[in-house]
Protein backbone atom coordinates (compact mmCIF):
# COMPACT_ATOMS: atom_id res chain seq x y z
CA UNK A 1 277.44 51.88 76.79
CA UNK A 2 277.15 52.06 80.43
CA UNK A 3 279.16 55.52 80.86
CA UNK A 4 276.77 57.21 78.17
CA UNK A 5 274.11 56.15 79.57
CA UNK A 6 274.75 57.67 83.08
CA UNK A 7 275.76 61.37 81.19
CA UNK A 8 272.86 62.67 82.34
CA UNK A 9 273.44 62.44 85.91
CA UNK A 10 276.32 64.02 85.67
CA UNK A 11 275.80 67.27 83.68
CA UNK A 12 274.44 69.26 86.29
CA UNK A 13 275.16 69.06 89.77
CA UNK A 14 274.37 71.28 92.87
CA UNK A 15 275.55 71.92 96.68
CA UNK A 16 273.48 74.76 98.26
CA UNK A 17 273.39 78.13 96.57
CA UNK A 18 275.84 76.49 93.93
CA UNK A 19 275.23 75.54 90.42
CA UNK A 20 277.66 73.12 88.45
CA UNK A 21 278.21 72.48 85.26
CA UNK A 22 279.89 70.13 84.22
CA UNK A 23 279.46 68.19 80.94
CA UNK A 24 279.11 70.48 77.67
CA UNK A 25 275.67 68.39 76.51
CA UNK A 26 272.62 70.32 74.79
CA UNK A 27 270.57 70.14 77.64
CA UNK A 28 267.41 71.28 80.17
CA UNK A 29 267.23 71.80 83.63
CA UNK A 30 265.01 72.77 86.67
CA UNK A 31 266.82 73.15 89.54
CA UNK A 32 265.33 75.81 92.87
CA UNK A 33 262.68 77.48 90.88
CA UNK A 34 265.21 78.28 87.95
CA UNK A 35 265.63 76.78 84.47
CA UNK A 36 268.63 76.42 82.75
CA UNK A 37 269.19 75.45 79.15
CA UNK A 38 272.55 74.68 77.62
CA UNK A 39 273.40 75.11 74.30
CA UNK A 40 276.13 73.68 72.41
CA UNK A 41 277.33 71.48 69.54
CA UNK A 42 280.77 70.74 71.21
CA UNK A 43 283.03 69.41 70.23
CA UNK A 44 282.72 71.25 66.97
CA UNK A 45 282.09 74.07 68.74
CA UNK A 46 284.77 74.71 70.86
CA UNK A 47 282.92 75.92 74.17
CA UNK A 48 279.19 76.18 75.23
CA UNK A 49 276.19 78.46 75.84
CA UNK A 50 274.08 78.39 78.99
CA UNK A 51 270.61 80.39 79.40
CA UNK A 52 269.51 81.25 83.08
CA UNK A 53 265.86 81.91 83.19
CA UNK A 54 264.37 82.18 87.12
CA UNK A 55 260.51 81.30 86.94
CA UNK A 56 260.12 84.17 89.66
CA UNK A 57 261.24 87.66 89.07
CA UNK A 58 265.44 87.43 89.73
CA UNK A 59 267.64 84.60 91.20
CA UNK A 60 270.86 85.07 92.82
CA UNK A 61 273.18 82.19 92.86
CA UNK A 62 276.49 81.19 91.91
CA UNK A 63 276.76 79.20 88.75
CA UNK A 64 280.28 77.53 88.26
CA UNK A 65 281.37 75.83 84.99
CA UNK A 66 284.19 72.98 84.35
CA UNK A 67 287.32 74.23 82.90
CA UNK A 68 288.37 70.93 81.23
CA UNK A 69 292.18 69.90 82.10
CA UNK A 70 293.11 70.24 78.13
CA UNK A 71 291.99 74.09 78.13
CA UNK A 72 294.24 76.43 78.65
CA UNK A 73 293.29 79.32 81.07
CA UNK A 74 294.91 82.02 79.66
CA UNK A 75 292.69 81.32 76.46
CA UNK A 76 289.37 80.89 78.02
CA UNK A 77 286.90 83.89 77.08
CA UNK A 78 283.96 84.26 79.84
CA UNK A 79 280.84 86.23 78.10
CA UNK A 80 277.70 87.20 80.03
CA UNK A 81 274.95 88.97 77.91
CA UNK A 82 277.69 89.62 75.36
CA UNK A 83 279.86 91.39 77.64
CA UNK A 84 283.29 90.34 78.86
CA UNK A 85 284.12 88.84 82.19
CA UNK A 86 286.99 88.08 84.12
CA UNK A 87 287.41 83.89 83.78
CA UNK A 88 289.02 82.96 86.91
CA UNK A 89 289.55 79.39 87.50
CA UNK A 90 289.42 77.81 90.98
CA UNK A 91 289.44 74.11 91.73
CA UNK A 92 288.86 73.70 88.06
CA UNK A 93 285.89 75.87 87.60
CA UNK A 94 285.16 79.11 86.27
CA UNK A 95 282.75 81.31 88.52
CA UNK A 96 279.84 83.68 88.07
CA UNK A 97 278.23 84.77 91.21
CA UNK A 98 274.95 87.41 90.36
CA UNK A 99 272.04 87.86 90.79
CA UNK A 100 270.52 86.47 87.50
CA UNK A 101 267.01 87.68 85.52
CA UNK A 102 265.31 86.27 82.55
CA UNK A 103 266.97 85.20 79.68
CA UNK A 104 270.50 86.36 80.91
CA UNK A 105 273.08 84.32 78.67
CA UNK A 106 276.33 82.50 79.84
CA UNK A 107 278.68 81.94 76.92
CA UNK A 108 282.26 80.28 77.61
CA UNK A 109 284.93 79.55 74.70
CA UNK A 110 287.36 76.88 75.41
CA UNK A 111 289.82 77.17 72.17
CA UNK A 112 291.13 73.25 71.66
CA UNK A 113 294.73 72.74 70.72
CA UNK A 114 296.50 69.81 69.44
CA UNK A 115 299.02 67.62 72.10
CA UNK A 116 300.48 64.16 72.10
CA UNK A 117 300.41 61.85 75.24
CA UNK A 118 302.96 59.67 75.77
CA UNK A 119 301.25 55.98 77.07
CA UNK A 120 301.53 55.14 80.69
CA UNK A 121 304.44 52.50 79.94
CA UNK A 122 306.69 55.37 78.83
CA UNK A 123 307.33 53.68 75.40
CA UNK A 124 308.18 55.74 72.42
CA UNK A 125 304.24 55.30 71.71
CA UNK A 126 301.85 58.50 71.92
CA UNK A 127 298.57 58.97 71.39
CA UNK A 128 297.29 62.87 69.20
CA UNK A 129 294.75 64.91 70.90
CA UNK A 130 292.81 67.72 69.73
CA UNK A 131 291.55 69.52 73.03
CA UNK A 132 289.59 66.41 74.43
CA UNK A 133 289.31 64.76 71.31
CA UNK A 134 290.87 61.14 70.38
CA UNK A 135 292.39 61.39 66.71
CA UNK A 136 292.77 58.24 64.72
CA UNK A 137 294.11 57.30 61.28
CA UNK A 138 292.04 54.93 59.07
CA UNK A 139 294.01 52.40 57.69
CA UNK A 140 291.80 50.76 54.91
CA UNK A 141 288.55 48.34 55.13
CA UNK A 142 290.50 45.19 53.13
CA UNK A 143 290.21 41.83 54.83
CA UNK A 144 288.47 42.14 57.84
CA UNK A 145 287.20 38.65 58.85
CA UNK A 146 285.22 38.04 61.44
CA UNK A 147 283.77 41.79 61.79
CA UNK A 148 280.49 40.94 62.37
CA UNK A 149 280.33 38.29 65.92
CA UNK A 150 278.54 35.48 65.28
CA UNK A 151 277.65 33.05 68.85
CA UNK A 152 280.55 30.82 68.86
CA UNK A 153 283.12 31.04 71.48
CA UNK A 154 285.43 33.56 70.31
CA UNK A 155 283.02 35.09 67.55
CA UNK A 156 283.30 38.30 68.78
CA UNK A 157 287.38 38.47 68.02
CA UNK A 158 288.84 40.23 64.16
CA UNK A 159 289.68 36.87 62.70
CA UNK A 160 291.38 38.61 59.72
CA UNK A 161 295.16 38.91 58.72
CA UNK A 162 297.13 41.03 61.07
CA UNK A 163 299.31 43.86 58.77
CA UNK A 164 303.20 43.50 58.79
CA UNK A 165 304.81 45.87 61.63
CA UNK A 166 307.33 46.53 59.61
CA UNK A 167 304.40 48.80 57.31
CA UNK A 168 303.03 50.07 60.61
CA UNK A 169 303.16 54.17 60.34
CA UNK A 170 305.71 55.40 61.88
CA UNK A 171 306.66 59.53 63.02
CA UNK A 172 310.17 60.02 62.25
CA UNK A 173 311.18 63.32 64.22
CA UNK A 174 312.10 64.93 67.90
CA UNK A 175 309.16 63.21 70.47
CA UNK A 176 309.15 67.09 71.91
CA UNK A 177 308.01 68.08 68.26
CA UNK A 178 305.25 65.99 67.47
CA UNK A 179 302.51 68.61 66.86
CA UNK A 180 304.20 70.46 64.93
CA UNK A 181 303.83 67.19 62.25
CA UNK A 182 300.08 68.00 62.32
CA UNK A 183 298.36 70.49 60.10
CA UNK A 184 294.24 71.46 60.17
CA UNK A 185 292.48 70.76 56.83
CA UNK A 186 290.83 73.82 56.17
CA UNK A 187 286.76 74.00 55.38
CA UNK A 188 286.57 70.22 57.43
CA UNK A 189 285.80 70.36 61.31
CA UNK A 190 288.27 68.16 63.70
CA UNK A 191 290.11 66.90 60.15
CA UNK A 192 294.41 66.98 59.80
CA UNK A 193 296.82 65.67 58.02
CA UNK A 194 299.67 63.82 59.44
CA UNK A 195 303.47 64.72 57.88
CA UNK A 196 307.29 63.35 58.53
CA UNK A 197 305.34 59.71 58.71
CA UNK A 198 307.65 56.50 57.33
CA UNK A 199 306.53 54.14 54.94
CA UNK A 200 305.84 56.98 52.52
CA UNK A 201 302.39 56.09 51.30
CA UNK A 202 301.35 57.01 55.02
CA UNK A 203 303.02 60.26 54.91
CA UNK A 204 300.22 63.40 54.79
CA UNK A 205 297.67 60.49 56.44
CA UNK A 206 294.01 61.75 57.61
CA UNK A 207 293.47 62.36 61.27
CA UNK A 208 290.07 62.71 62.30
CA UNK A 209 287.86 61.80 65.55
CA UNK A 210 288.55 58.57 66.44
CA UNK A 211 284.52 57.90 67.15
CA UNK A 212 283.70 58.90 63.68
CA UNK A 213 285.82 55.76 62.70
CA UNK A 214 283.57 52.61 62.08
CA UNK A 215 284.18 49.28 60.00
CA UNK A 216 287.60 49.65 59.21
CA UNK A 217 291.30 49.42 60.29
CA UNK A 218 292.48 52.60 62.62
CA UNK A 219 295.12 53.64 64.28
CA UNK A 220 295.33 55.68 67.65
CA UNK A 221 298.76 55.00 68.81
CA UNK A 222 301.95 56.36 66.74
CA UNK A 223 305.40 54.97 67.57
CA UNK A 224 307.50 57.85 67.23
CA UNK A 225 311.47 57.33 65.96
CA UNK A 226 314.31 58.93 65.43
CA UNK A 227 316.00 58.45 62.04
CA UNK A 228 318.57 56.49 63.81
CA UNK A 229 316.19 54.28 65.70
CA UNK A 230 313.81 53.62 62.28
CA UNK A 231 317.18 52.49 60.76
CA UNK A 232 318.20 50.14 63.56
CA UNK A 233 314.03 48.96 64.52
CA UNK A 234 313.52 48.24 61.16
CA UNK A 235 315.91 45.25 60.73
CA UNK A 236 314.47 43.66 63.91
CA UNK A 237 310.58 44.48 63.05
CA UNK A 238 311.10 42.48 59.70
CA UNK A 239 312.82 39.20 61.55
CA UNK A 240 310.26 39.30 64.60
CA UNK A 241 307.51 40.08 61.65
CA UNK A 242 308.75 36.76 59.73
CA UNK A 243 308.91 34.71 63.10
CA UNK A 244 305.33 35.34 64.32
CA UNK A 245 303.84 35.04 60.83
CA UNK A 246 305.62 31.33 60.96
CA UNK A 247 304.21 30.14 63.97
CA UNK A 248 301.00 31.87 63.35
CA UNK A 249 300.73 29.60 60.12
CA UNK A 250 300.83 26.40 62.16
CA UNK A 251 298.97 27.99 65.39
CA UNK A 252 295.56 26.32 66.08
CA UNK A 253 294.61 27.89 68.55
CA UNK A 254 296.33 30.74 71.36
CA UNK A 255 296.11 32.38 74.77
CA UNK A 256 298.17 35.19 75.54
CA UNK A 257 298.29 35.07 79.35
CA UNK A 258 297.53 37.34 81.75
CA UNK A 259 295.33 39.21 79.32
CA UNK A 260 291.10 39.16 80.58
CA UNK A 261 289.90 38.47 77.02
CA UNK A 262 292.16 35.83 75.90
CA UNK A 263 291.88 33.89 79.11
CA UNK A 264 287.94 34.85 79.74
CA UNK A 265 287.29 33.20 76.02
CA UNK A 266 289.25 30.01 77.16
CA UNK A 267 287.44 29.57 80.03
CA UNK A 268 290.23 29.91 82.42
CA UNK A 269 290.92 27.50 85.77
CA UNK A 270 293.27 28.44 88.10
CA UNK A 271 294.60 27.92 91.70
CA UNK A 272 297.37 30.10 93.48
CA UNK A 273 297.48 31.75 90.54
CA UNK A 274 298.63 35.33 89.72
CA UNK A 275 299.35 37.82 86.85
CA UNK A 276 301.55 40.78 85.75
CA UNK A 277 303.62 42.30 83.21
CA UNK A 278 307.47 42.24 81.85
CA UNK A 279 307.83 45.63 80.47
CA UNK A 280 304.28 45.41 78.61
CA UNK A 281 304.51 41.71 77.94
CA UNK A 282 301.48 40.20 80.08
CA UNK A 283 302.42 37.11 81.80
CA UNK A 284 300.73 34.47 84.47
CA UNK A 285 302.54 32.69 87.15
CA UNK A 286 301.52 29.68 89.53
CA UNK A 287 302.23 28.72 93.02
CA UNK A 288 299.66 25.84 92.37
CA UNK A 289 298.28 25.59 88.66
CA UNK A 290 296.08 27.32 85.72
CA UNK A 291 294.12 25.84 82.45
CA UNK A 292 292.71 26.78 79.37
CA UNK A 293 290.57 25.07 76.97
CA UNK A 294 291.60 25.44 73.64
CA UNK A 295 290.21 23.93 70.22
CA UNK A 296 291.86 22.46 67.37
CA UNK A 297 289.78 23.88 64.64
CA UNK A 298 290.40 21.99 61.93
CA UNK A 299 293.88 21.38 61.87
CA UNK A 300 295.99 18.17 62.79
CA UNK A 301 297.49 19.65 66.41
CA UNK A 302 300.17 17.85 67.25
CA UNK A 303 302.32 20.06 69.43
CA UNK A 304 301.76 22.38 72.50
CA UNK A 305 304.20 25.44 72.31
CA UNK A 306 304.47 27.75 75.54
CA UNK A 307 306.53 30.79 75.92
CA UNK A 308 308.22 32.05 78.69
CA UNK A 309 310.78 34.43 80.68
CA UNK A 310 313.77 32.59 81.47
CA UNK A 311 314.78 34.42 84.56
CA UNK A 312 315.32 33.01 88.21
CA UNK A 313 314.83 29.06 89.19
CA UNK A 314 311.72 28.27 87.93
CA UNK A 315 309.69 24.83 86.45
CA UNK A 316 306.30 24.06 85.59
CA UNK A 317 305.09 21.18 84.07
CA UNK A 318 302.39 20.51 80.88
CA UNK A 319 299.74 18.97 81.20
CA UNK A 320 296.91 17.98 78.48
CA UNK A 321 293.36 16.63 80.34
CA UNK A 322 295.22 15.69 83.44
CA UNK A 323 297.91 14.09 81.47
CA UNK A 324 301.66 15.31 81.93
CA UNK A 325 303.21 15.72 78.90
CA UNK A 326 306.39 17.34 79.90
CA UNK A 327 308.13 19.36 81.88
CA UNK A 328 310.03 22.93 81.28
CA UNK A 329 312.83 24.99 83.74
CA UNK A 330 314.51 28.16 83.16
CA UNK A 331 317.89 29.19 82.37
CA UNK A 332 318.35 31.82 85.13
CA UNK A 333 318.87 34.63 82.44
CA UNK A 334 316.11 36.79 82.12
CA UNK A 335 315.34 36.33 78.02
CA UNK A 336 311.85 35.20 76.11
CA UNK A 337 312.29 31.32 75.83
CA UNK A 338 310.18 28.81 74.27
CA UNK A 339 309.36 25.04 74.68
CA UNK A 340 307.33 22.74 72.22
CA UNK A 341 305.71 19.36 73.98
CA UNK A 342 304.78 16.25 71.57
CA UNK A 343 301.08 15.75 72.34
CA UNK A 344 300.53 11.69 72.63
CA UNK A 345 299.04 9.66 69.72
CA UNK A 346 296.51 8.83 71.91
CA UNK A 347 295.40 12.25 72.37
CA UNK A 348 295.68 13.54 68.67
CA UNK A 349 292.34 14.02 66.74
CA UNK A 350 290.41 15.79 69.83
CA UNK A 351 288.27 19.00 68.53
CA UNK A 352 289.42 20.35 72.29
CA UNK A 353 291.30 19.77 75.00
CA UNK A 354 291.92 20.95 78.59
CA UNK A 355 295.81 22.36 78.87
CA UNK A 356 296.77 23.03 81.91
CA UNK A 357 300.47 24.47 83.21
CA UNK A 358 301.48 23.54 86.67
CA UNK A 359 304.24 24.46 88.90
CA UNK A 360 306.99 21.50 89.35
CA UNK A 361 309.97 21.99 91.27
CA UNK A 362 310.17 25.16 93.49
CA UNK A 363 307.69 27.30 94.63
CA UNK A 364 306.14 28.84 91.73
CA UNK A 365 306.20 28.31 88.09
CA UNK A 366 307.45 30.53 85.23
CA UNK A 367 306.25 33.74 83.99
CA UNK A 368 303.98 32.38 80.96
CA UNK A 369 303.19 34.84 77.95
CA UNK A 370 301.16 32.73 75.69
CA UNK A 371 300.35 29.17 74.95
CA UNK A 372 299.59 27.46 71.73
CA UNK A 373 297.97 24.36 69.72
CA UNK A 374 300.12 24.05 66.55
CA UNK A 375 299.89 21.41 63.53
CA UNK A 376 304.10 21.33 62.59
């Protein structure tokens, strides 16, 4: 909300006898006894219009407009009162120096093209692009608990049931290729179709603006395989699939550490504490301690299960409202491990509780992914 509400401040700016434009938003402006109207419907139109109108006679100045990073130069078309001009781009502007009179107009195309990004990790993940545009997928509108926050800690979070990776779409094909999977649906602005996608029922999927999707299931990020790798990621999507649906059965209540949402809506403690990431996996680490509240909600906890990397020499200890329950080490092999702590009869029964990991012997405890109430 915050960044669209600043737009206007940034759609115009100015440094002497310079004029810059740089947002393409239907727009006014006075600026040194001249007044400049933009025109545009971008993004449906792929470029803008810009009227220069001096209150006084004629104006010379230099107007320079933003050449976005997704345009590509040798595309651009520069028009000034319908006439051709040569669009050249310096420090990511194009440039019209004149001397300008009433009603002289300013039209520049910027013809969008489709691209995939890779994500930052590097993972066989990408997001689609249409010039600047976001594409998503809708995925259906079936089961989504908890869509509308109410005020209860955590109200704000999709309660409803997660869908099966093993069904997530998936592009099959060369990860230097993937446009050529997308084809424009004619007679419908910013709409494709997505081809060469595994399951099958996905396959010829919708892509349109991601901010046109509301209410519903989406999907911005596409894994995307080779045939080999769907045949060999398959087998190990379905067993991981069954595992977390398991221990999401009995789960109470969870944190996935090292993440600002989870640990913000469980109120974190800490001291000496620190996070990170194992190859995407989010993880917090102690050289003193950190806590959580969590909640039983409902169900008849009797266990608290925390997951961790079993690399280096490394122990923490368990503790539930300043009570040490147990302690855990690791192997020395760096692997995902998991421990499960009996919580005491004398603690069972309590709507919430403070859990708390601490570092035991050495200097710092393990890397922690996630810790959970479960009723087993």
């Amino acid at each position: 909300m915050e960044n669209h509400a600043k737009y206007g401040e940034m759609i115009y700016a100015h440094k002497g006898n310079q004029l810059y434009v740089n947002l393409f938003i239907p727009s006014t402006l006075n600026w040194d006894n001249v007044n400049i109207e933009q025109k545009t419907d971008f993004p449906n139109e792929e470029g803008t219009n810009i009227i220069v109108t001096p209150k006084k006679g004629k104006k010379n100045f230099e107007l320079l407009v933003r050449v976005p990073g997704w345009a590509k130069q040798g595309e651009l078309i520069l028009m000034v009162n319908d006439k051709p001009q040569n669009a050249t781009v310096k420090d990511g502007y194009v440039s019209i120096q004149r001397t300008w009179e009433k009603g002289d107009k300013v039209k520049l195309s910027l013809p969008m093209s489709l691209h995939a990004e890779v994500l930052p990790d590097n993972s066989s993940n990408y997001s689609l692009l249409y010039g600047p545009i976001v594409l998503a997928s809708q995925l259906g509108k079936q089961n989504q608990d908890g869509l509308f926050a109410d005020d209860s800690r955590g109200g704000h979070i999709a309660a409803g049931p997660r869908l099966p990776l093993q069904d997530m779409p998936v592009i099959i094909g060369d990860k230097d290729d993937i446009v050529s999977h997308i084809k424009k649906v004619e007679g419908k602005p910013l709409t494709f179709t997505l081809s060469g996608v595994y399951p099958k029922k996905y396959d010829g999927m919708t892509l349109e603006p991601f901010y046109r999707l509301y209410e519903c299931r989406y999907m911005v990020y596409w894994p995307v395989w080779s045939q080999q790798e769907l045949n060999a990621k398959q087998g190990q999507l379905e067993k991981e699939e069954s595992e977390r649906a398991a221990i999401d059965k009995i789960t109470s209540d969870k944190v996935t550490c090292g993440e600002q949402q989870p640990e913000s809506d469980h109120f974190i403690q800490m001291d000496k504490s620190q996070t990170g990431n194992d190859d995407g996996k989010h993880w917090r680490e102690a050289e003193g301690w950190f806590s959580y509240k969590m909640k039983s909600n409902g169900k008849d906890v009797n266990k608290v299960r925390v997951l961790f990397n079993s690399f280096g020499k490394r122990s923490g200890k368990v503790l539930i409202d300043g009570t040490e329950i147990g302690t855990f080490t690791t192997s020395g092999t760096p692997s995902v491990s998991s421990c499960e702590f009996e919580i005491p009869a004398s603690m069972k029964g309590k709507e919430e509780m403070v859990i708390k990991i601490e570092k035991n012997i050495g200097r710092v405890t393990p890397h922690i992914y996630e810790v959970r109430l479960i009723a087993q």
